[in-house]
PDB file of N, CA and C in Angstrom:
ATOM      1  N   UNK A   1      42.543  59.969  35.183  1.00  0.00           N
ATOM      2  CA  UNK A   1      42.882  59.758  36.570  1.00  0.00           C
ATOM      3  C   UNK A   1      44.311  59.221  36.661  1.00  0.00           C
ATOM      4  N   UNK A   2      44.960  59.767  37.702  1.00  0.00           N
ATOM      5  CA  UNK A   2      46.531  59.432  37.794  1.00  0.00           C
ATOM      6  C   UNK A   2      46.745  57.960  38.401  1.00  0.00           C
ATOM      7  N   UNK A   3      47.776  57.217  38.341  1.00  0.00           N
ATOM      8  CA  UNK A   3      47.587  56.143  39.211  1.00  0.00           C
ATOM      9  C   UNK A   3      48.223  56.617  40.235  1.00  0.00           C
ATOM     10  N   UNK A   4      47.997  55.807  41.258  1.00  0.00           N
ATOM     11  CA  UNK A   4      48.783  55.479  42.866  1.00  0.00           C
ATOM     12  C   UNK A   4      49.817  54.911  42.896  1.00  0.00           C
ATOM     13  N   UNK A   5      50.500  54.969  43.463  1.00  0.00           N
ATOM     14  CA  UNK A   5      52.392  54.575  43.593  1.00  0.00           C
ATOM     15  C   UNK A   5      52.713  54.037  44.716  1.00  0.00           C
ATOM     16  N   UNK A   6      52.714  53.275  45.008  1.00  0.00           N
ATOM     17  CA  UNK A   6      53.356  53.103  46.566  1.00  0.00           C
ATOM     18  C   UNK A   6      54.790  53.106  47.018  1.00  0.00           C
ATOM     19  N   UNK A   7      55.182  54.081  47.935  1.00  0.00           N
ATOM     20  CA  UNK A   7      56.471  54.368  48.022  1.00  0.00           C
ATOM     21  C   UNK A   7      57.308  53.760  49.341  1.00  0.00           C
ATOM     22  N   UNK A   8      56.730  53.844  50.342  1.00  0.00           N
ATOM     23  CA  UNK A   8      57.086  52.855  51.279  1.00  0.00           C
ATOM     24  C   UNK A   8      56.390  53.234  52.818  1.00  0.00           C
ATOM     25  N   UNK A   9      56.460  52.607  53.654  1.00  0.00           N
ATOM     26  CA  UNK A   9      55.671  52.466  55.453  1.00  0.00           C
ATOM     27  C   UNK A   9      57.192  53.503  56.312  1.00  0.00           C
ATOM     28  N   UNK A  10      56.615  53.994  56.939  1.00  0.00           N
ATOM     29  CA  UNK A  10      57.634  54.412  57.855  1.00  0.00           C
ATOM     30  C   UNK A  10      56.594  53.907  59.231  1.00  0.00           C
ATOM     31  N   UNK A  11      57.765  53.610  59.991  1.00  0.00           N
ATOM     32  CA  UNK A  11      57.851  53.182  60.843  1.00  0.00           C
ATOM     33  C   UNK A  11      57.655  55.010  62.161  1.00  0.00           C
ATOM     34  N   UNK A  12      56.879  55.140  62.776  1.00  0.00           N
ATOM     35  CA  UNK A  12      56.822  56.244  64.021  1.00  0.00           C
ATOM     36  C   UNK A  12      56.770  55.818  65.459  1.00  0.00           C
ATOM     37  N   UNK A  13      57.411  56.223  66.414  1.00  0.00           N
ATOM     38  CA  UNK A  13      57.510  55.900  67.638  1.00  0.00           C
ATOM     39  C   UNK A  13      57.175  56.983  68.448  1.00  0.00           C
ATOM     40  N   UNK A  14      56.451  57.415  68.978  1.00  0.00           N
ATOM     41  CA  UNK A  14      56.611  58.533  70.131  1.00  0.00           C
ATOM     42  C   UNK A  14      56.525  57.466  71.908  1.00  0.00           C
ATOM     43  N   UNK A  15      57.596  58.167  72.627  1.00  0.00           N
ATOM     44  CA  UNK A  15      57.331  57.815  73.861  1.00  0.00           C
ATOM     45  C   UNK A  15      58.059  58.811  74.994  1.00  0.00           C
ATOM     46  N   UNK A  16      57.931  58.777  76.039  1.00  0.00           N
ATOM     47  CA  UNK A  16      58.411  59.534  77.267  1.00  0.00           C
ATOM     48  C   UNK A  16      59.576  58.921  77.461  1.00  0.00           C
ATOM     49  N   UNK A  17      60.033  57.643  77.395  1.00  0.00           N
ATOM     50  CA  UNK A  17      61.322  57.064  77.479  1.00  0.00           C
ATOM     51  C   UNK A  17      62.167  56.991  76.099  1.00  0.00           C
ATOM     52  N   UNK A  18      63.725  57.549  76.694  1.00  0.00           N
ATOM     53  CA  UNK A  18      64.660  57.396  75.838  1.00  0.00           C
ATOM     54  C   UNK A  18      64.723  56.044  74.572  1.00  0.00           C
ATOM     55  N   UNK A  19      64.685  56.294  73.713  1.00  0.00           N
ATOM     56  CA  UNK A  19      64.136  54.853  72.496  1.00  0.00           C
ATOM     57  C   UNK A  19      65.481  54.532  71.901  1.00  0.00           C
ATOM     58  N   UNK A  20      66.344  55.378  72.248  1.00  0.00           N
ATOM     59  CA  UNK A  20      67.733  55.153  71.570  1.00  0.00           C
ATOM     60  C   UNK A  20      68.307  54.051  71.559  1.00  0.00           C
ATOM     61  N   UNK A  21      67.990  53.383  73.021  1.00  0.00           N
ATOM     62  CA  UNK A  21      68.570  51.762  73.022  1.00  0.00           C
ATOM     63  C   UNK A  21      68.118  50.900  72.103  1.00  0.00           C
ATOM     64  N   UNK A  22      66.882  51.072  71.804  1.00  0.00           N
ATOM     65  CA  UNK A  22      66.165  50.537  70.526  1.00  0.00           C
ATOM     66  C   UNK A  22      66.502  50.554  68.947  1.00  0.00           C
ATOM     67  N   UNK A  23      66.700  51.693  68.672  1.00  0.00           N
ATOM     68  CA  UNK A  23      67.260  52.178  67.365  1.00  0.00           C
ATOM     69  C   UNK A  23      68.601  51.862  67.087  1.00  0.00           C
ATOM     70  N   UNK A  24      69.490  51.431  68.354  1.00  0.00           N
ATOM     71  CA  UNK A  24      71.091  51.025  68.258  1.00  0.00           C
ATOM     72  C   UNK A  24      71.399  49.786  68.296  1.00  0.00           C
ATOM     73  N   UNK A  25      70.468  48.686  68.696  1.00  0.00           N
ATOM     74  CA  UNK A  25      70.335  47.265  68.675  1.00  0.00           C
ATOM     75  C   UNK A  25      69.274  47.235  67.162  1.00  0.00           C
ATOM     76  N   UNK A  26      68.699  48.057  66.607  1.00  0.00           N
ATOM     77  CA  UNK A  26      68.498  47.601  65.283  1.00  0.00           C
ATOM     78  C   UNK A  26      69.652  47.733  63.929  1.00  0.00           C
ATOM     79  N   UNK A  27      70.455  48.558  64.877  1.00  0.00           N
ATOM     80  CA  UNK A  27      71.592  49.098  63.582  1.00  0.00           C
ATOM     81  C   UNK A  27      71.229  49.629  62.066  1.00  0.00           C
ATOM     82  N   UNK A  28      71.986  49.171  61.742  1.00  0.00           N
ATOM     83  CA  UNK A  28      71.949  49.516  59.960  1.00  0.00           C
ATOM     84  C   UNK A  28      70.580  48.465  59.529  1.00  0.00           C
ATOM     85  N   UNK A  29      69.417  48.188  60.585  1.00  0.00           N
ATOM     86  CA  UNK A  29      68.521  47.617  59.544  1.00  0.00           C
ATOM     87  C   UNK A  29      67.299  47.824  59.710  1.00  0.00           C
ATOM     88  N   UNK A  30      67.918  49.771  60.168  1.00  0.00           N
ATOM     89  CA  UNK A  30      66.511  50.714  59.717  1.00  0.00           C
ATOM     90  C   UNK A  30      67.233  52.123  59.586  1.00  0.00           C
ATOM     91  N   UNK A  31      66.322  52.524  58.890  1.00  0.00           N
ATOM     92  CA  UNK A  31      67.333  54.191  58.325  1.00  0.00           C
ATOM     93  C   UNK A  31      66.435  55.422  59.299  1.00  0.00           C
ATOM     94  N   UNK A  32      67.099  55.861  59.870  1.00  0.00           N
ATOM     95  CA  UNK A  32      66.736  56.481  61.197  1.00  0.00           C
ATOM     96  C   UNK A  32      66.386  58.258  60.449  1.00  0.00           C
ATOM     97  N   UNK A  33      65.602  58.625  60.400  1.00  0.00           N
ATOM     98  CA  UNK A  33      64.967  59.277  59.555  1.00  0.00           C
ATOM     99  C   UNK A  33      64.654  60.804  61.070  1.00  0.00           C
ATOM    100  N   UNK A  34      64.463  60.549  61.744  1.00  0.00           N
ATOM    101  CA  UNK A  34      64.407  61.558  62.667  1.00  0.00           C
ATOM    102  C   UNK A  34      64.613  60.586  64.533  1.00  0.00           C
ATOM    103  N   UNK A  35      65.179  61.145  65.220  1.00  0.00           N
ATOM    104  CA  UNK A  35      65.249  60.980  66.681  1.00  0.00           C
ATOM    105  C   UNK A  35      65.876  62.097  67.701  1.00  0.00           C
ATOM    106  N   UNK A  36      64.582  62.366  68.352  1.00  0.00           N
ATOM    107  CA  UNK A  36      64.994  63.330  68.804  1.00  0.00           C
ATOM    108  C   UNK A  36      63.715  63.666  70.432  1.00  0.00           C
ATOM    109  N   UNK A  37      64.662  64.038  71.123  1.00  0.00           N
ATOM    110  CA  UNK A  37      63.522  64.376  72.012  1.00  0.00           C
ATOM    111  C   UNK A  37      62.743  65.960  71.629  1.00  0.00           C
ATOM    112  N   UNK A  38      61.472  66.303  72.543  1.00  0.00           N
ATOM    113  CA  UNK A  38      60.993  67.114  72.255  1.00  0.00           C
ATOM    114  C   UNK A  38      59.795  67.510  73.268  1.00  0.00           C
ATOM    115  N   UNK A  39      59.882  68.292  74.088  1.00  0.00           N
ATOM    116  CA  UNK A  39      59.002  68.819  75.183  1.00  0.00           C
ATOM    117  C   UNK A  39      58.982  67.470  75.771  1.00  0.00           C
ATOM    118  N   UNK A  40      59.925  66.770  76.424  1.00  0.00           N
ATOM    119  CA  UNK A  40      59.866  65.369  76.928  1.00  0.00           C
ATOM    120  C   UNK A  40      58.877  64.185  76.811  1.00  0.00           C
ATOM    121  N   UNK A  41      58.837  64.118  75.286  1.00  0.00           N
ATOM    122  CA  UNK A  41      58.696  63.053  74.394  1.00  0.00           C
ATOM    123  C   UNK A  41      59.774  62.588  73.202  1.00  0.00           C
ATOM    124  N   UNK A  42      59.974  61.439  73.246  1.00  0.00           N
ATOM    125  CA  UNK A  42      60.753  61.279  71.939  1.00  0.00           C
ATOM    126  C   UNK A  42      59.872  60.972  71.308  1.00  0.00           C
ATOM    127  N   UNK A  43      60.552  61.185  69.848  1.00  0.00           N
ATOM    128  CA  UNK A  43      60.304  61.047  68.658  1.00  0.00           C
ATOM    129  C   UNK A  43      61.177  60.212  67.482  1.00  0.00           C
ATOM    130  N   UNK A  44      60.558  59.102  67.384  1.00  0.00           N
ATOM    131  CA  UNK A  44      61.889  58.320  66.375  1.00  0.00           C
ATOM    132  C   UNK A  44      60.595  58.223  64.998  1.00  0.00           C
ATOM    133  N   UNK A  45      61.398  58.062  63.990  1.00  0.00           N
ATOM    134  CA  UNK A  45      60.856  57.891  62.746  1.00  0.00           C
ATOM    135  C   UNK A  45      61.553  56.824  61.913  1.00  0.00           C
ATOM    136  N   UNK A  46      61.285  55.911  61.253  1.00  0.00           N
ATOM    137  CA  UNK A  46      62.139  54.672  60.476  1.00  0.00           C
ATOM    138  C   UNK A  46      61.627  54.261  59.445  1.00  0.00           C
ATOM    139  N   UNK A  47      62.434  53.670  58.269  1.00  0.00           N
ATOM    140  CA  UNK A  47      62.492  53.168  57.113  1.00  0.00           C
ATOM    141  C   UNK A  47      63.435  52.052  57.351  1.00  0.00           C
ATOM    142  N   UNK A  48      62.638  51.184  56.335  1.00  0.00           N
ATOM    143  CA  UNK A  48      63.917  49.421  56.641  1.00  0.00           C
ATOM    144  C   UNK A  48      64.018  49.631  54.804  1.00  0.00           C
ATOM    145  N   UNK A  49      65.120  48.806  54.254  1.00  0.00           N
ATOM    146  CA  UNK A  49      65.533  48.626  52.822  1.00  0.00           C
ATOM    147  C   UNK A  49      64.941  48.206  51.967  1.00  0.00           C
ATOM    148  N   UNK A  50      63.674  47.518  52.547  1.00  0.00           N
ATOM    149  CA  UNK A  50      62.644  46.688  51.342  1.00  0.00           C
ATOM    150  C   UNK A  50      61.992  47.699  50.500  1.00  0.00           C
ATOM    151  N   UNK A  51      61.306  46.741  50.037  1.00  0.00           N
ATOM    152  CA  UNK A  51      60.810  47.660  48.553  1.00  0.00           C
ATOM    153  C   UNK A  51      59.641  47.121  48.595  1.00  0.00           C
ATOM    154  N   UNK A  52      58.689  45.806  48.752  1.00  0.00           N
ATOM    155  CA  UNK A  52      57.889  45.229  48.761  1.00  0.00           C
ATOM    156  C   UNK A  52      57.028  45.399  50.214  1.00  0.00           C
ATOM    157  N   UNK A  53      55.576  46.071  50.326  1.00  0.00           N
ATOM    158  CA  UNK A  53      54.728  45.880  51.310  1.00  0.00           C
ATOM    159  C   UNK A  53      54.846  45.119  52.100  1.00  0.00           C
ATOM    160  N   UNK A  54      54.313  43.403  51.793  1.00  0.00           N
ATOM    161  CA  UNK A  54      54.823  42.765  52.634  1.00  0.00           C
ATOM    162  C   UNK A  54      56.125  42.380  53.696  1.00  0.00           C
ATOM    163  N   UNK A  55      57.180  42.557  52.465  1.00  0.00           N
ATOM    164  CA  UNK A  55      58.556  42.569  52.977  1.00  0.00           C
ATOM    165  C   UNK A  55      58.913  43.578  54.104  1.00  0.00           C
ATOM    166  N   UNK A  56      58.228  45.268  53.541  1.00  0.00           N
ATOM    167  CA  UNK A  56      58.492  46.074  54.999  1.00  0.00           C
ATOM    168  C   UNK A  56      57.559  45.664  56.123  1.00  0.00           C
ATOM    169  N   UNK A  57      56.517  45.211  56.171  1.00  0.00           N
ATOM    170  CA  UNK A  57      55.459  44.710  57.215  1.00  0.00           C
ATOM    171  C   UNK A  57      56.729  43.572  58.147  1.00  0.00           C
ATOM    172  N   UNK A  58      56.895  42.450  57.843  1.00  0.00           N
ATOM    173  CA  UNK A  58      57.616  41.682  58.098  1.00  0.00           C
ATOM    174  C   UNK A  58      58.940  41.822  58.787  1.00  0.00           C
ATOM    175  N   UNK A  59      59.605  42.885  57.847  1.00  0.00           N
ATOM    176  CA  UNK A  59      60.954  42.976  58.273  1.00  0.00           C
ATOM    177  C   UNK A  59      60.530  43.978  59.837  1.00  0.00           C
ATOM    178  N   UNK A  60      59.482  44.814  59.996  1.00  0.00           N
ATOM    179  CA  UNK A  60      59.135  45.312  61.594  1.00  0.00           C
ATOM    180  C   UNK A  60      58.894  44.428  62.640  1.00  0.00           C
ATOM    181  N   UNK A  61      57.859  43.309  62.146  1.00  0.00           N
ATOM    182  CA  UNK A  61      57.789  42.484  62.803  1.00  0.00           C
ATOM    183  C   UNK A  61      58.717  41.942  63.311  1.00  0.00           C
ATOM    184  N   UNK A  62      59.879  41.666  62.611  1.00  0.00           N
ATOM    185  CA  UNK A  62      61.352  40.566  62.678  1.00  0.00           C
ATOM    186  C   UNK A  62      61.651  41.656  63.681  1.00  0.00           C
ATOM    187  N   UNK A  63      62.032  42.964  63.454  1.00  0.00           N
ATOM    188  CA  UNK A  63      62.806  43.592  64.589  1.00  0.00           C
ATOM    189  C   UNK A  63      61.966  43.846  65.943  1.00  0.00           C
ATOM    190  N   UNK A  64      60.741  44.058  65.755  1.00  0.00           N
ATOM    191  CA  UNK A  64      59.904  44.079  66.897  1.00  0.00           C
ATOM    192  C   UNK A  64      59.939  42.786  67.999  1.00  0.00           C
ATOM    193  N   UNK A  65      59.758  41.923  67.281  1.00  0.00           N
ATOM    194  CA  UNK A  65      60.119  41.027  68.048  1.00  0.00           C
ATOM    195  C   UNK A  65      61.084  40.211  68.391  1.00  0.00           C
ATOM    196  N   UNK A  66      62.289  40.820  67.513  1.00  0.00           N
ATOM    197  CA  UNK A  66      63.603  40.192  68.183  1.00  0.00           C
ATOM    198  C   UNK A  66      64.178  41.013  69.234  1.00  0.00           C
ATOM    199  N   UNK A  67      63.515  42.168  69.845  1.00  0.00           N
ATOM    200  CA  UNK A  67      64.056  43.349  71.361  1.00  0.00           C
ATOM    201  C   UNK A  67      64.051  42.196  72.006  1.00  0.00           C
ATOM    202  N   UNK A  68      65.090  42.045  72.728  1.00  0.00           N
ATOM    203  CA  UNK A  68      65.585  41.645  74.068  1.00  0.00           C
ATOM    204  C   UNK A  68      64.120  42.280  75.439  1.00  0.00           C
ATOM    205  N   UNK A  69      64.192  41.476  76.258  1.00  0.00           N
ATOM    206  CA  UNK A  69      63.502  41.825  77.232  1.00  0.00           C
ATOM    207  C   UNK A  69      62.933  43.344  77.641  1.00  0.00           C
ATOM    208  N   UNK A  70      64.657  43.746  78.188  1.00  0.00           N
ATOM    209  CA  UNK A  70      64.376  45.298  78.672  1.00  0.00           C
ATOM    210  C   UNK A  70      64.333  46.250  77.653  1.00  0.00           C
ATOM    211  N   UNK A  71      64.517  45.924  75.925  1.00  0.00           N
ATOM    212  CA  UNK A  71      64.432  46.937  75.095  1.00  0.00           C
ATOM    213  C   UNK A  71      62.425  46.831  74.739  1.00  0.00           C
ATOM    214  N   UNK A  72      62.230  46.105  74.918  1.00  0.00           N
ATOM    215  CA  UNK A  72      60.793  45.526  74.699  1.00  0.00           C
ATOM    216  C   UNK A  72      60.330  45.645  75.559  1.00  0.00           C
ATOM    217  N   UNK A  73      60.560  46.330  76.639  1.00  0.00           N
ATOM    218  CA  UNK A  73      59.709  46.886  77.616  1.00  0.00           C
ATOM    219  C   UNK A  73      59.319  48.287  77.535  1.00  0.00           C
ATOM    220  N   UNK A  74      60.727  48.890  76.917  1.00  0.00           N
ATOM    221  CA  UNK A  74      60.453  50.342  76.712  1.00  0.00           C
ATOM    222  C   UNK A  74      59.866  50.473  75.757  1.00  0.00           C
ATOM    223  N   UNK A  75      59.721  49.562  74.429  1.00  0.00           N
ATOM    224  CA  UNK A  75      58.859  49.445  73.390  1.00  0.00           C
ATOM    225  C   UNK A  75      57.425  49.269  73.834  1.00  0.00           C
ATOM    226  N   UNK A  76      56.834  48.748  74.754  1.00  0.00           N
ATOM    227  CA  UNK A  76      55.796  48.451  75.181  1.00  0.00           C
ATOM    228  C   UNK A  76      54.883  49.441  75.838  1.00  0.00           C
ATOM    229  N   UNK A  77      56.122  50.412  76.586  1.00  0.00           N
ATOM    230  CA  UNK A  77      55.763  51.466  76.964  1.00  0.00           C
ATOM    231  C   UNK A  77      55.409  52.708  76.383  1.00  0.00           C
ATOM    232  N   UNK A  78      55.904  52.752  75.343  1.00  0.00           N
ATOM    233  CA  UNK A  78      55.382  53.790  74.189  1.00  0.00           C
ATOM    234  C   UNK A  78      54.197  53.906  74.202  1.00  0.00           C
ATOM    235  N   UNK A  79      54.081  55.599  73.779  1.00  0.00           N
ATOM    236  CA  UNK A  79      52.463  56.434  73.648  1.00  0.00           C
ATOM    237  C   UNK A  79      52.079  55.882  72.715  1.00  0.00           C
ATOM    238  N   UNK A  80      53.014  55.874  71.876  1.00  0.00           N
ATOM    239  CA  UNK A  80      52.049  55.305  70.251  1.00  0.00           C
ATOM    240  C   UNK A  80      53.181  54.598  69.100  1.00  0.00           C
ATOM    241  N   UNK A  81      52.408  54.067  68.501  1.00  0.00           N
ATOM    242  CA  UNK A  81      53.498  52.836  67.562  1.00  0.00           C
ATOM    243  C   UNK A  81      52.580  53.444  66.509  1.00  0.00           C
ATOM    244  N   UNK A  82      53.180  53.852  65.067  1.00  0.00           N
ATOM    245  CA  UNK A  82      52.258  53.745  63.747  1.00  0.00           C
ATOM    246  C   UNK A  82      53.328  53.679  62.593  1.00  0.00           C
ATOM    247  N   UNK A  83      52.513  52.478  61.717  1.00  0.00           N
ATOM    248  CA  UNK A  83      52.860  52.286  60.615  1.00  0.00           C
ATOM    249  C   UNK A  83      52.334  53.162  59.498  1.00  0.00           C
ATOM    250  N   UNK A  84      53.352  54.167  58.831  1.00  0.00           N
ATOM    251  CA  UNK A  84      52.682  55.156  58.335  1.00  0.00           C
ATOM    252  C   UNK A  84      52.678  54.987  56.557  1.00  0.00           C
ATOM    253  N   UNK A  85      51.597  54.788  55.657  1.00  0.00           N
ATOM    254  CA  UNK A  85      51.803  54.471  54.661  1.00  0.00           C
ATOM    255  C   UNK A  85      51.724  55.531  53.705  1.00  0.00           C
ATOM    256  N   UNK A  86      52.900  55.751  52.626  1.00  0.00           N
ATOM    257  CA  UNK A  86      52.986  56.687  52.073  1.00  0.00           C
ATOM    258  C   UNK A  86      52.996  56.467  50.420  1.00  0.00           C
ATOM    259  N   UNK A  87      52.094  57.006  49.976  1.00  0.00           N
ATOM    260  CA  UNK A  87      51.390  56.956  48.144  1.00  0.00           C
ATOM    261  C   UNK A  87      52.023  57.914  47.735  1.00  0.00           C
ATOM    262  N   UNK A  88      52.134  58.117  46.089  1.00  0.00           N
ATOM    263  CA  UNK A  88      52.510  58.964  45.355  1.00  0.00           C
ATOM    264  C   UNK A  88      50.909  59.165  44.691  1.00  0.00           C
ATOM    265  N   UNK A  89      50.402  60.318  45.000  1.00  0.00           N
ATOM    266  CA  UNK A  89      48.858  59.964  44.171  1.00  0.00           C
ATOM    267  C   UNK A  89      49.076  61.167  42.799  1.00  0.00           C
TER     268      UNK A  89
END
């Protein structure tokens, strides 16, 4: 049997509102992996620099909850938030 690998969480956003303000107040401390609208939904996708589970759990949290008011509203408003975990099996 092979082992399991863990490679890292991406971060997924879909919403009806523009998320860009979001992704530009996080800057360089998430790697923007797809954004794009699409049949009027966006679509953002993200990776942060850690290497450690916990550390990427955390470091979302840190940016999740450091949005300013009105960026955290449009965050709130989102269809769907998922932390997507990805194995090497």
């Amino acid at each position: 049997m092979s082992e399991i690998h863990f490679l890292n969480i991406d971060l997924d956003i879909e919403s009806k509102e523009d998320i860009s303000p979001i992704v530009e107040f996080w800057g360089d401390a998430v790697m923007v992996f797809r954004l794009e609208e699409a049949e009027g939904v966006w679509l953002g996708s993200f990776e942060t620099s850690e290497d450690a589970q916990n550390d990427i759990v955390n470091k979302y949290h840190q940016l999740i909850t450091s949005l300013p008011p009105n960026l955290r509203a449009i965050w709130d408003r989102s269809l769907s938030v998922r932390l997507v975990v990805a194995l090497n099996i």
